[in-house]
Structures are given as structure tokens and as C-alpha cells.
Protein backbone atom coordinates (compact mmCIF):
# COMPACT_ATOMS: atom_id res chain seq x y z
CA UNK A 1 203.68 27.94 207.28
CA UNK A 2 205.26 27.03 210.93
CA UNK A 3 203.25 25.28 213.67
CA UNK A 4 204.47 26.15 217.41
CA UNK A 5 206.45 24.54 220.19
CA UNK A 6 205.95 26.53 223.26
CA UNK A 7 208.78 25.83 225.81
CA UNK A 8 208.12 25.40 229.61
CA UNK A 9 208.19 28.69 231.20
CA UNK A 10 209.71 29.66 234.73
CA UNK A 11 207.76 31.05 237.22
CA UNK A 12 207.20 34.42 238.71
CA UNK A 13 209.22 37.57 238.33
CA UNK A 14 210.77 38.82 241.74
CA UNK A 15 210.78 42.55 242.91
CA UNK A 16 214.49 42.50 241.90
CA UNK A 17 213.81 41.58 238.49
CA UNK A 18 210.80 44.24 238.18
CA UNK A 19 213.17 47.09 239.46
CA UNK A 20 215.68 46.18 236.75
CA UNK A 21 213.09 46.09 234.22
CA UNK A 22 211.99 49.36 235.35
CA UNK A 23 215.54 50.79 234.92
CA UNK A 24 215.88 49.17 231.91
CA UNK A 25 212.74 51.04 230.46
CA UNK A 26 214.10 50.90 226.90
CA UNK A 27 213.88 48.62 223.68
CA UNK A 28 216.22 45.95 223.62
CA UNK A 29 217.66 45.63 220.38
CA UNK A 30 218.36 41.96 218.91
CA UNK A 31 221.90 40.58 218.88
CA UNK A 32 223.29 43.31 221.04
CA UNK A 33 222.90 44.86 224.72
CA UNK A 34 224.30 48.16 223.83
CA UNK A 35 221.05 50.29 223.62
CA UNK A 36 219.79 48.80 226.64
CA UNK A 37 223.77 49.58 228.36
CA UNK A 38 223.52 52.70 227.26
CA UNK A 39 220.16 53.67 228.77
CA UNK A 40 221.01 52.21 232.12
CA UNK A 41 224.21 53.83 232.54
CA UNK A 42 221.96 57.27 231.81
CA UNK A 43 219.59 56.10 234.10
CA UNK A 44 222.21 55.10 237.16
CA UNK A 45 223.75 59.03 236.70
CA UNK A 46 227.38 56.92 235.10
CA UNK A 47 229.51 59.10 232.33
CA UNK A 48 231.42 57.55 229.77
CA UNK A 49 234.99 58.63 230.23
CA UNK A 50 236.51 61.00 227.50
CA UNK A 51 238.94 58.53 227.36
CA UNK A 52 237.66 54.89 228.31
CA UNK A 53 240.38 53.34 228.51
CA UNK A 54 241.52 54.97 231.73
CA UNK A 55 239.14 52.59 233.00
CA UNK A 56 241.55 50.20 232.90
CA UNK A 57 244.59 48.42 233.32
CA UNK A 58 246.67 47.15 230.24
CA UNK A 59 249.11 43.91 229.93
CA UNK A 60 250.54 43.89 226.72
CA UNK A 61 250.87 40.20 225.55
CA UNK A 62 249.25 38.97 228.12
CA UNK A 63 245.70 37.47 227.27
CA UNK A 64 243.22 34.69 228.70
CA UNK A 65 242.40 31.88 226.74
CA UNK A 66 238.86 30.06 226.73
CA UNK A 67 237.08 32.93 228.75
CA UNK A 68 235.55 34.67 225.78
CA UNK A 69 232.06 35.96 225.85
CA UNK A 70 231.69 38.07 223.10
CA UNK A 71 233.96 38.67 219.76
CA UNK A 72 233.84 42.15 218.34
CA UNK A 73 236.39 42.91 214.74
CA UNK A 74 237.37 45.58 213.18
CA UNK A 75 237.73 47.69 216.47
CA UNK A 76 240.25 49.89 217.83
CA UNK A 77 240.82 49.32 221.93
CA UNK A 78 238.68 52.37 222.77
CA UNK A 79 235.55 50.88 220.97
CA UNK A 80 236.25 47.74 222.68
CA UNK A 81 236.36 49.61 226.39
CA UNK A 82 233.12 51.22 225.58
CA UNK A 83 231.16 48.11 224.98
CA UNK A 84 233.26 46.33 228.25
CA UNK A 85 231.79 49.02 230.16
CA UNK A 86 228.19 49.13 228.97
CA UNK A 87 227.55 45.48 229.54
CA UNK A 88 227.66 44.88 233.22
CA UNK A 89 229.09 41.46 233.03
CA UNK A 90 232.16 42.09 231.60
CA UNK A 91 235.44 42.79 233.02
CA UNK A 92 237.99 42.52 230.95
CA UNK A 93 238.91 41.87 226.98
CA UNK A 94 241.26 40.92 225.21
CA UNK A 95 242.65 42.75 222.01
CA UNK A 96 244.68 41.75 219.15
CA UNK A 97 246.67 44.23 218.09
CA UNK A 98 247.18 43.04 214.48
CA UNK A 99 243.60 41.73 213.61
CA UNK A 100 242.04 44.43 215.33
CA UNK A 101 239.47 41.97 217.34
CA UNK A 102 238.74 41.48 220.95
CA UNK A 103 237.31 39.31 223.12
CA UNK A 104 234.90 40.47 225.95
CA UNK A 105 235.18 38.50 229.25
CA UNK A 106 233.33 38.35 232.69
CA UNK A 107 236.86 36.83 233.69
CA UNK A 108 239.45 38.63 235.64
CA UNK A 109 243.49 37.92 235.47
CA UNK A 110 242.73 36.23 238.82
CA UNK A 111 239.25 34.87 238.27
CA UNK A 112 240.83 33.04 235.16
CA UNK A 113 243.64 31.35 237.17
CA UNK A 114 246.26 29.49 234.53
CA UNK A 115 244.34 31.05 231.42
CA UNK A 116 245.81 34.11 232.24
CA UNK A 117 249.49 34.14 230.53
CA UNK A 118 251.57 35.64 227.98
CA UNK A 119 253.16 32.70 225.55
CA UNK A 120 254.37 33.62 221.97
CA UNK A 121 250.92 32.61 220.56
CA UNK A 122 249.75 35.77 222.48
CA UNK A 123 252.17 38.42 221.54
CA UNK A 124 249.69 40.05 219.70
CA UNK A 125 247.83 40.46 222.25
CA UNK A 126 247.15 43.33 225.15
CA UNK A 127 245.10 42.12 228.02
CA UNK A 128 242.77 45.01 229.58
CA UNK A 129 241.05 44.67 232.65
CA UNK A 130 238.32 47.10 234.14
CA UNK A 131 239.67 48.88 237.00
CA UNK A 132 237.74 47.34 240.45
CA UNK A 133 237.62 50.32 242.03
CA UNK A 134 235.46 52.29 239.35
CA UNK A 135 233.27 48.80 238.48
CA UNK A 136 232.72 48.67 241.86
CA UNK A 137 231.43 51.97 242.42
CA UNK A 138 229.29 51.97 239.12
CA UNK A 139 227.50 48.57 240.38
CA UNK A 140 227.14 50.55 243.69
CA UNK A 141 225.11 52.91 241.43
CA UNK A 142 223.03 50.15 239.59
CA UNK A 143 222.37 49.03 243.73
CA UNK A 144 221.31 52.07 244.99
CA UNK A 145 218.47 52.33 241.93
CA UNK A 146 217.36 49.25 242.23
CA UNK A 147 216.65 48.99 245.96
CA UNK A 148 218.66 48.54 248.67
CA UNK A 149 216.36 44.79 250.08
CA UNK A 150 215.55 44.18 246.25
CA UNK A 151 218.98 42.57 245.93
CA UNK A 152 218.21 38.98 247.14
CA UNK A 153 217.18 36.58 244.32
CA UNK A 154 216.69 33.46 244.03
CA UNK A 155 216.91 31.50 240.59
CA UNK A 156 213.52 29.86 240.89
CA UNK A 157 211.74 32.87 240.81
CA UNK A 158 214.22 34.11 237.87
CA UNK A 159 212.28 35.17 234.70
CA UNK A 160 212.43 33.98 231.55
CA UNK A 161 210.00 34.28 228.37
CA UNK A 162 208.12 31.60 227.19
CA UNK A 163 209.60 31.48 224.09
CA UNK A 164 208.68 29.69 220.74
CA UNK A 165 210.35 27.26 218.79
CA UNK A 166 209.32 27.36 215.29
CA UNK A 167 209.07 24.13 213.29
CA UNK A 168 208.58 24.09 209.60
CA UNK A 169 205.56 22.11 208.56
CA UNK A 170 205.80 19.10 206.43
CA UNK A 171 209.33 19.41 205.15
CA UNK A 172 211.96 16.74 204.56
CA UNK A 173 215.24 17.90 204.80
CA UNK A 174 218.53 16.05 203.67
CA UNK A 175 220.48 17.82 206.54
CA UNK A 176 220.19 19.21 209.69
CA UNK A 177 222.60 21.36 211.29
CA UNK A 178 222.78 22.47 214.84
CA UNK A 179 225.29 24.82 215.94
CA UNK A 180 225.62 25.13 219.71
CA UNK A 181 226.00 28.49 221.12
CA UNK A 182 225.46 29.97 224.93
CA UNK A 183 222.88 32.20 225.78
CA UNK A 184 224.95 35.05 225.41
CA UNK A 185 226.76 34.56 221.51
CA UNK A 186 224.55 37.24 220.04
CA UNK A 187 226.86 38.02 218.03
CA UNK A 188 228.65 35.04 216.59
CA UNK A 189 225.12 33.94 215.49
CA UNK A 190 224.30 36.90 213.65
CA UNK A 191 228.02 36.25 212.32
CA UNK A 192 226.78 32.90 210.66
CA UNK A 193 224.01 34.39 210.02
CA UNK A 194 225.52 36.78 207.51
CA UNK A 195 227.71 34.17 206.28
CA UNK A 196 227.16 30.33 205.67
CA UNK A 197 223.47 30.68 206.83
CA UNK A 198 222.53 31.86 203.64
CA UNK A 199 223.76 28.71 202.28
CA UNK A 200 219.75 27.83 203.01
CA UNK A 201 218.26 29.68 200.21
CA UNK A 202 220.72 27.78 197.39
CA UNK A 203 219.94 24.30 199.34
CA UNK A 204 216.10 24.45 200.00
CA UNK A 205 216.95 20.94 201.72
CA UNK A 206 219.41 22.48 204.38
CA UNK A 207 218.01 23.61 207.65
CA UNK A 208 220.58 25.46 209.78
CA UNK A 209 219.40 26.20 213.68
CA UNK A 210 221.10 27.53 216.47
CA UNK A 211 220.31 25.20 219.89
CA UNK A 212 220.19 26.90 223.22
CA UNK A 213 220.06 26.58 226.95
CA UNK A 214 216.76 28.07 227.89
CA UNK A 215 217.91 28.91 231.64
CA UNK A 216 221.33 29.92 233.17
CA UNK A 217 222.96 28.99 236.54
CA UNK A 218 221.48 29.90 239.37
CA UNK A 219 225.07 30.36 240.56
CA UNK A 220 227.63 33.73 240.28
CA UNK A 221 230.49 33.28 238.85
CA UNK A 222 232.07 33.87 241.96
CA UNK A 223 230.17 30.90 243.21
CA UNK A 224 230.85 28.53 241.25
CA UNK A 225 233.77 25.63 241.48
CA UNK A 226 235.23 26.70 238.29
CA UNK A 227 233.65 29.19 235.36
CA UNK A 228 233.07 25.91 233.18
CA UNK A 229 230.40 24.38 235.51
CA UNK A 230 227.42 25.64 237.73
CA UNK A 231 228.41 23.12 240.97
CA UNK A 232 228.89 25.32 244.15
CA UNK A 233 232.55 25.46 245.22
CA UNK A 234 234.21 24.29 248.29
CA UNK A 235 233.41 25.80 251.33
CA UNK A 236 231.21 28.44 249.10
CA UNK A 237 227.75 29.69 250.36
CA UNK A 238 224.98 28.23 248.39
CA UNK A 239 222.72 31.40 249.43
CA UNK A 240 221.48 33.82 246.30
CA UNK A 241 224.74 36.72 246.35
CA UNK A 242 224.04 39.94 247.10
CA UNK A 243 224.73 44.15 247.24
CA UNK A 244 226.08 44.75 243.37
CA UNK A 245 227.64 40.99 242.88
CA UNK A 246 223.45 40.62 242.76
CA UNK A 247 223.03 43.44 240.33
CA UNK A 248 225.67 42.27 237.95
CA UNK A 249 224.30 38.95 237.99
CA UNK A 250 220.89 39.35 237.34
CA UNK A 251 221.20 42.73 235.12
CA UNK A 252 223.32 40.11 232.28
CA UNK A 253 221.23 37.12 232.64
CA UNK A 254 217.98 39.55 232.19
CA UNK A 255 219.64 41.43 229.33
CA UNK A 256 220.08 37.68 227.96
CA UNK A 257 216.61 36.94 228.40
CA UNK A 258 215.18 39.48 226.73
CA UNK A 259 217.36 39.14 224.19
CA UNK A 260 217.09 35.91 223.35
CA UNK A 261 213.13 36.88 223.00
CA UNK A 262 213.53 39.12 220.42
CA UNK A 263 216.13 37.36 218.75
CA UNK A 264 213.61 34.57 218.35
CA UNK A 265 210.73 36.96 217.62
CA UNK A 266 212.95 38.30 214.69
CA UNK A 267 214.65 35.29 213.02
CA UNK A 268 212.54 32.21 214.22
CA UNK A 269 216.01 30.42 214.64
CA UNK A 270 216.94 29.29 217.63
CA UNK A 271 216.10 26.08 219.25
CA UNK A 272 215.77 26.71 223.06
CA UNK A 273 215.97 23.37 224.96
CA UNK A 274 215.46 22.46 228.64
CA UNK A 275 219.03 22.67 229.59
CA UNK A 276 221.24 24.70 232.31
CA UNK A 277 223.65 26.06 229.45
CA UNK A 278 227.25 25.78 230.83
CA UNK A 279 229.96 24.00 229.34
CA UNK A 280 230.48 20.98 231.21
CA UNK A 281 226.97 20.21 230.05
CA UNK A 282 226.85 20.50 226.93
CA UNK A 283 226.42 16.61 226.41
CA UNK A 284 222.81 17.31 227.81
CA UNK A 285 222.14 20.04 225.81
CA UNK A 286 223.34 18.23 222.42
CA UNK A 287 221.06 15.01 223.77
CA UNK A 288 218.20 17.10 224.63
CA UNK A 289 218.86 18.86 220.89
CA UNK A 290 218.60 15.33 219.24
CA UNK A 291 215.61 14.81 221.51
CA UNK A 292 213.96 17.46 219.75
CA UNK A 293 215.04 17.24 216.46
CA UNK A 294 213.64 13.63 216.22
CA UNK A 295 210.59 14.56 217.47
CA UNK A 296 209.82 17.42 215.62
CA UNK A 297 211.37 17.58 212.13
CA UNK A 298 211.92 14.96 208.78
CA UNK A 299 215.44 14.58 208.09
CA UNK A 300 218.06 12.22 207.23
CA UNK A 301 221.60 13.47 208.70
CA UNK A 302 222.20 15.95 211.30
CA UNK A 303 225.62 17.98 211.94
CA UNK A 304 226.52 19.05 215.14
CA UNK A 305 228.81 22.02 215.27
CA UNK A 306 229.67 24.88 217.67
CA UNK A 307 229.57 28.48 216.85
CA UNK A 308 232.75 29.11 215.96
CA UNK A 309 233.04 26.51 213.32
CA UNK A 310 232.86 27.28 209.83
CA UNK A 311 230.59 25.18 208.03
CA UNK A 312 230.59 24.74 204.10
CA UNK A 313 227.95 23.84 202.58
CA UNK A 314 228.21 23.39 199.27
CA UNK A 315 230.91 20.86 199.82
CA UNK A 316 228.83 18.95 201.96
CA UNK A 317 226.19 18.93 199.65
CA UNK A 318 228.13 17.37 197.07
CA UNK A 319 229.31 14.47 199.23
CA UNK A 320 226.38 14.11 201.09
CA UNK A 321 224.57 11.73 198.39
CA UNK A 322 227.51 9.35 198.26
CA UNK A 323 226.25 8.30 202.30
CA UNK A 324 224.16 5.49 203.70
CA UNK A 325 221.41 6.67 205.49
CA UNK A 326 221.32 3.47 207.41
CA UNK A 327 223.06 3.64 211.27
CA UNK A 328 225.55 6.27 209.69
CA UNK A 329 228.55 8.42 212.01
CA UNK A 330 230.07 10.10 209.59
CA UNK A 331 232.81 12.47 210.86
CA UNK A 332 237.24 12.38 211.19
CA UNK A 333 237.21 9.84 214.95
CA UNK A 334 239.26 9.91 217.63
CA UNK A 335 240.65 6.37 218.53
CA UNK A 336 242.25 5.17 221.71
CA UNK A 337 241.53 8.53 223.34
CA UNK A 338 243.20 8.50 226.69
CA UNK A 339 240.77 9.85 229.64
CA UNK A 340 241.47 12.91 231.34
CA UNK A 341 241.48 12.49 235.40
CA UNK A 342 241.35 15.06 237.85
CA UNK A 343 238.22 16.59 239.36
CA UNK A 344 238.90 20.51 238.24
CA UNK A 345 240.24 20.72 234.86
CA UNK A 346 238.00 21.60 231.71
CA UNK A 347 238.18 17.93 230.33
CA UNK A 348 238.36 15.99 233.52
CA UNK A 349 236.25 13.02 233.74
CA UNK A 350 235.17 11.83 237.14
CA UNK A 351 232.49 9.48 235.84
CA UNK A 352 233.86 7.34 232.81
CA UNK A 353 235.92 4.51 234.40
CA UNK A 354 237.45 3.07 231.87
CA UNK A 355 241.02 4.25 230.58
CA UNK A 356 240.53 5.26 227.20
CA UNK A 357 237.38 6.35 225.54
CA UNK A 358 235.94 4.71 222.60
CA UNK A 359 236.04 5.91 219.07
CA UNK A 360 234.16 9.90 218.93
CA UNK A 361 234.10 12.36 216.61
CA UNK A 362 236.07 15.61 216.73
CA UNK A 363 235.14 18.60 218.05
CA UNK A 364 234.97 19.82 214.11
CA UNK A 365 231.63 18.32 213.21
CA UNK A 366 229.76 14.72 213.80
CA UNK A 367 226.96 13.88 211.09
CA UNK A 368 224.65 11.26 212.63
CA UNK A 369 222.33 9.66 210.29
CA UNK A 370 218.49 10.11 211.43
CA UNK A 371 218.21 6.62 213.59
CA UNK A 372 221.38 7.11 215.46
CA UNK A 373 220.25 10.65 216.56
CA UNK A 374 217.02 8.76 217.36
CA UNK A 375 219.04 6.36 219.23
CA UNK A 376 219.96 9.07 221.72
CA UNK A 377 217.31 11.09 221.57
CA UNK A 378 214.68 8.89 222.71
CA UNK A 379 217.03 8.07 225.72
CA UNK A 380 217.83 11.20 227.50
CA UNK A 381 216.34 10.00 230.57
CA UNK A 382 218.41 6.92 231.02
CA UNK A 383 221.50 8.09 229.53
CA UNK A 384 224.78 9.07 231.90
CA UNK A 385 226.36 12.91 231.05
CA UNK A 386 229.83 12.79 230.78
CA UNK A 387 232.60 15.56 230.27
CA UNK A 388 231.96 16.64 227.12
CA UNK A 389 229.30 16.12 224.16
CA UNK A 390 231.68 14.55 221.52
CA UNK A 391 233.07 11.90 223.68
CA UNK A 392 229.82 11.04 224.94
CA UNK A 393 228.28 10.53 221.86
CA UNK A 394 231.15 7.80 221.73
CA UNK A 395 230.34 6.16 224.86
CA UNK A 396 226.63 6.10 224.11
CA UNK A 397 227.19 4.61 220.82
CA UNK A 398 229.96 2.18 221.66
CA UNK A 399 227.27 -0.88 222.08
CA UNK A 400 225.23 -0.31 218.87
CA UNK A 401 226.06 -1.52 215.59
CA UNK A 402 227.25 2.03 214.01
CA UNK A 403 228.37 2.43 210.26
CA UNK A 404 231.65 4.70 210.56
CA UNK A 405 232.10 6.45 208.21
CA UNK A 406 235.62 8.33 208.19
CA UNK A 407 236.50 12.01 206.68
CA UNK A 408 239.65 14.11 207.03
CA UNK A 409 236.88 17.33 205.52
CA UNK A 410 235.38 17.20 209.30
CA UNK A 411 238.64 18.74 211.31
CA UNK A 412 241.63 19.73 208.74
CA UNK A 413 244.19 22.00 210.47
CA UNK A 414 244.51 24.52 208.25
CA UNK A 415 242.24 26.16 205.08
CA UNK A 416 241.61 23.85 202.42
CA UNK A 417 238.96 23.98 199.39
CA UNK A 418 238.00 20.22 199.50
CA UNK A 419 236.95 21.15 204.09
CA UNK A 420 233.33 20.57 205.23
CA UNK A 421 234.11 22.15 208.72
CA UNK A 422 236.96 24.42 210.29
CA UNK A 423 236.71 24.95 213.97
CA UNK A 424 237.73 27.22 216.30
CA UNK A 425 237.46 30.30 213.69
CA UNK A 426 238.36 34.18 213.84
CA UNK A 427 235.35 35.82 212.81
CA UNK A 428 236.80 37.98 210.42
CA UNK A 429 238.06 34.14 208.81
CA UNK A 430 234.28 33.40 208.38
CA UNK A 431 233.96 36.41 206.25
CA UNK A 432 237.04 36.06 204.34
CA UNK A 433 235.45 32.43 203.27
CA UNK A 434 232.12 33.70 202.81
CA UNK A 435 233.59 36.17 200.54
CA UNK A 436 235.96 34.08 198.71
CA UNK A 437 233.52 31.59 197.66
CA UNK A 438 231.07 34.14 196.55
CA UNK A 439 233.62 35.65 194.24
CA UNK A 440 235.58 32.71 193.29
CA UNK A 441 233.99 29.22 194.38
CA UNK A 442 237.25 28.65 196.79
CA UNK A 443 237.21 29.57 200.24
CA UNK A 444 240.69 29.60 200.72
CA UNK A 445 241.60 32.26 198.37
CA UNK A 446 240.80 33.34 194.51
């Protein structure tokens, strides 16, 4: 049995957003867009390419780092071109030439700045980019359907689904995990999904959720200051874009929103919270997750992870029992942490005065015990946001008495069989551990 959480929803769909949903008159299947690219390419009169690649440029060992958007294995380049141009915000990917993966991107070699390079860790790598010309003129396409004055939105009257969050009733759980993911990681969820996920049905007292901005930035990309955050950049024009900038925009983030519907109608297991989901937030979104989490289910620890950390948890399990529930941080800190300054980098931090942060998890997984995350979560009103969500755990924390409780397992470097977390994984890696463990109980190799 589940009792139901009904989040907030936005207001009124525009006449832009009904014109796309008439063009995109088709189901739209859960964890991917491509049925729904398919159709509308159909339905704007656009042809694959016998050969899609001639759709774009290559840069062999060139690649851009921290752009990616969607991870696809076991693909050859072609396949890789073929979803690129069937999802309207993508421009480029990257492909490794040894793993046979790539990385979809809205990014462009220019758009990415600095990320854009070619160092030994990426001569495995060819960058491809979608030619402008022929994006271009297929957006034209997607313009001309839709309605020449139907381009104009504004992201007030942007659409999304009031969407359930589905609590179990009555349950008391020894862990908690919540794995942040954007709107758009279809399918690195479905990838955990089909991998430590299932972890659930051997540990009845695990509860694994993914946690989710429920609304994007109003912004374009090409509006923003930078691609991590949704502040309007110098000298830029605050004003809803238009023409096809306007149909790429709002055709992804309305893919994304139905999406996200039916992924919750199908698997019940996403947390959407009330949060603008871009990076340099993401210390808001793991507050507001806490928020909820306190409120709404019986637990006594809860992990946070991202999505592409590996999470095992049998070994957790096992440890688990040896830890006070009692104003508990149990995680591998961070001490002395000098702060980043600068006003445009990823990690710069305008806000925090002081020199060096205090103690904070890493980025490979923080296990608060159920009072701390009550600690924060029944202050997100009065707390301050900083740069990221680990060190401001740190700096919310840094006046109450904590119990820290140090662990190597949380952030190791490499594989090892004794880990609790891995971060920053391939996904064919979370397969290859999956699949190790299941055949020989180490997920490093049998």
C-alpha cells in the first residue's frame, strides 16, 4: 500500500506548448525520447541521412568534459549520430573509441569554452559535432509547424504534470538512499535500476529513490552566464528566446516533462522536489530532499549519492549495524578544504567568506543519521545555498555537535571489494560490478 504526495503544479499550458504537443501526437516511451524523435522528425518532413554521420564534423581526441547529458554503451558512432539527431537538444557527443560509449551533449566546441580539449586522458576519444547549417535548417522545420507567433514562451506559463510522489506506508527502513540525477538522466536511472537497485528485494530495509528538480530554467542555454547555472549573463536579454532557439528549448524540456510522468507512472521512484534543477543548486535540491525525507518516511541513515556512483549494498549492510544512530556523519571528510574564488568557475564560491571550508564529505557518498538530516531539513527556509551540496552540508553542520564518523569505503580511487561507493562511473563499470557480484560475491573481479 502507498499513500500520495501530490506536488505543486505549474500553471497553464501556452499555445506554443499545445502546438508541440500536437506535433508530438505520439506515446512517449519511459526512459527514452526516441519514439517521440522519431515521430516528430516524420512529422516536420526531416530524413535520416543514409549515412548520419555526414551530419557532422569529427575531432579525433578531442572531447568535452562535464557537458554530458546522456550516456549510451555498446554503440558504434553511427548509432550514436542517430540518437544526437532525434533529440533536439543535442549537438554534439562524444565517443570513445575503445569502450564503445558516448556522451550526448547540448554543448558545442565553443559553447563549452575550456572543456573542449584534447589531453592524453582523451585520446580515445573523437569529438562529433552536428553540423549548424543542417540543425539549423531542421529547427527551421520544427518552426514553421509549430507556428510562426507560437514561438514566444514564457516559463511561467511552462507545463509540467502534477506528478506523484509515492510514499510507502508504515515502513521503517535502516537506510535511505537518494541518488541525485537531472531531469534529463533517463537513462543512467534505468542503469541503476538494472543494477544495484535490485539490491532492494535482498534488503527489505533498503529504500533506494531517485530525487529530482520538478521544473527547469526558464533560461536557454544560450542565455545563461555559464551552462552550470540558470543566472542571466552579462549584457544578455532576459526576454523568452525565440524563432527555432524557442523550439529547441521548449521541444527538450517538454519531452522531459512528459517523460518524467511516465517514468513516475511506471516505477513510482522518483522523488520530484520544488527545486530549479541545475548544478550550482544542487545544495537546495539535496536540502529540499532531506526536507522531504524527514517528513515523509521512518528511517535511521540516509546516503546521498549522484547518479553516476556505484553504490554497494551489501557491504553497507554489513557495516551499517556497527553505527550510532545518535547525531551520526558517517562518510571519508575533507579537512582544511581551501575555497575556490572567482565568480565563473564550476566551484567558485562568492558567498562563503571564510578561507577554508570546514570538514564535508566527499562527493562519493555522505550517510547522515536521521536527526542530522532533520537538522537541515526542517531549516530550508533559513539556511544560505552555497556552491555545492557536499560542502554545504559542512558549513551547515559546522555549529552542531556532529559524531564523525570516518571511512576510506565512501571515495576509494580505484575498485576494491571491501568499497561502499565508487563515483564518477562508466556505465558499462556498473554492469561489470553488478555482474561480478552476482556470479562471484566480488565486484572487482571473480
Amino acid at each position: 500500500m502507498t499513500k500520495m504526495m501530490k506536488m505543486k503544479p505549474t500553471v497553464t499550458v501556452t499555445v506554443m506548448l499545445l502546438l508541440v504537443a500536437a506535433a508530438l501526437s505520439v506515446g512517449v516511451g519511459v526512459v527514452e525520447a526516441k519514439d517521440s524523435g522519431e515521430a516528430f522528425l516524420k512529422k516536420i518532413g526531416v530524413e535520416m541521412p543514409a549515412d548520419p554521420l555526414d551530419w557532422f564534423t569529427s575531432a579525433p581526441g578531442y572531447a568535452i568534459a562535464g557537458h554530458n547529458d546522456e550516456d549510451l554503451s555498446g554503440v558504434e558512432p553511427k548509432e550514436c549520430a542517430i540518437k544526437c539527431i532525434q533529440r533536439f537538444w543535442c549537438s554534439s557527443f562524444d565517443y570513445h573509441t575503445v569502450k564503445k560509449t558516448c556522451s550526448l551533449s547540448s554543448a558545442t566546441a565553443d559553447s563549452a569554452g575550456s572543456a573542449y580539449k584534447n589531453p592524453d586522458a582523451h585520446k580515445d576519444y573523437t569529438f562529433y559535432e552536428y553540423k549548424k547549417d543542417i540543425q539549423q535548417k531542421n529547427l527551421a522545420k520544427a518552426t514553421e509547424l509549430l507556428g510562426k507567433d507560437s514561438t514566444r514562451h514564457s516559463h511561467n506559463e511552462m507545463h509540467n504534470h502534477p506528478t506523484v510522489n509515492y510514499v510507502p506506508k508504515d515502513k521503517k527502513y535502516k537506510l535511505l538512499v537518494g541518488v541525485l540525477s537531472a531531469r534529463h538522466h533517463f537513462q543512467r536511472r534505468q542503469l541503476i535500476r538494472e543494477t544495484y537497485k535490485k539490491y532492494e528485494a535482498s534488503y527489505p530495509n533498503v529504500l533506494i529513490r531517485f530525487v529530482v528538480g520538478d521544473k527547469h530554467c526558464a533560461l536557454a542555454p544560450n542565455q545563461r552566464r555559464t551552462s552550470w547555472d540558470c543566472t542571466l549573463k552579462t549584457g544578455g536579454d532576459a526576454a523568452a528566446p525565440t524563432g527555432v532557439d524557442a523550439v529547441k528549448f521548449v521541444v527538450k524540456e517538454r519531452l522531459i516533462d512528459e517523460e518524467l510522468h511516465a517514468e513516475q507512472e511506471k516505477y513510482k521512484d522518483l522523488v520530484l522536489v520544488d527545486h530549479i534543477d541545475v548544478y550550482r543548486t544542487l545544495a537546495h535540491k539535496l536540502a529540499k530532499w532531506y526536507e522531504w525525507a524527514y517528513e515523509n518516511l521512518d528511517f535511521d541513515f540516509a546516503l546521498k549519492v549522484d547518479d553516476d556512483t556505484w553504490v554497494h549494498v551489501p557491504n553497507l549492510m554489513k557495516d551499517i549495524v556497527t553505527v550510532s544512530t545518535k547525531m551520526t556523519w558517517w562518510s571519508h571528510f575533507r579537512t582544511d578544504w581551501e575555497v575556490h574564488r572567482g565568480t565563473t568557475g564550476k566551484w567558485s564560491e562568492p558567498d562563503y567568506t571564510s578561507k577554508r571550508y570546514p570538514s564535508f564529505g566527499c562527493g562519493g557518498g555522505n550517510i547522515l543519521s536521521r536527526d542530522l538530516v532533520g537538522v537541515i531539513g526542517n531549516a530550508t527556509d533559513q539556511l544560505m545555498y552555497y556552491q555545492g551540496e557536499d560542502v554545504s552540508v559542512g558549513i551547515w553542520l559546522a555549529g552542531v555537535k556532529v559524531n564523525f564518523q570516518e571511512n576510506m569505503n565512501f571515495h576509494r580511487p580505484k575498485c576494491d571489494n571491501a568499497e561502499f561507493t565508487q563515483p564518477q562511473m562508466d556505465p558499462a563499470d556498473f554492469r561489470t560490478y553488478y555482474n561480478n557480484y552476482e556470479k562471484c560475491k566480488r565486484i572487482c573481479g571473480c
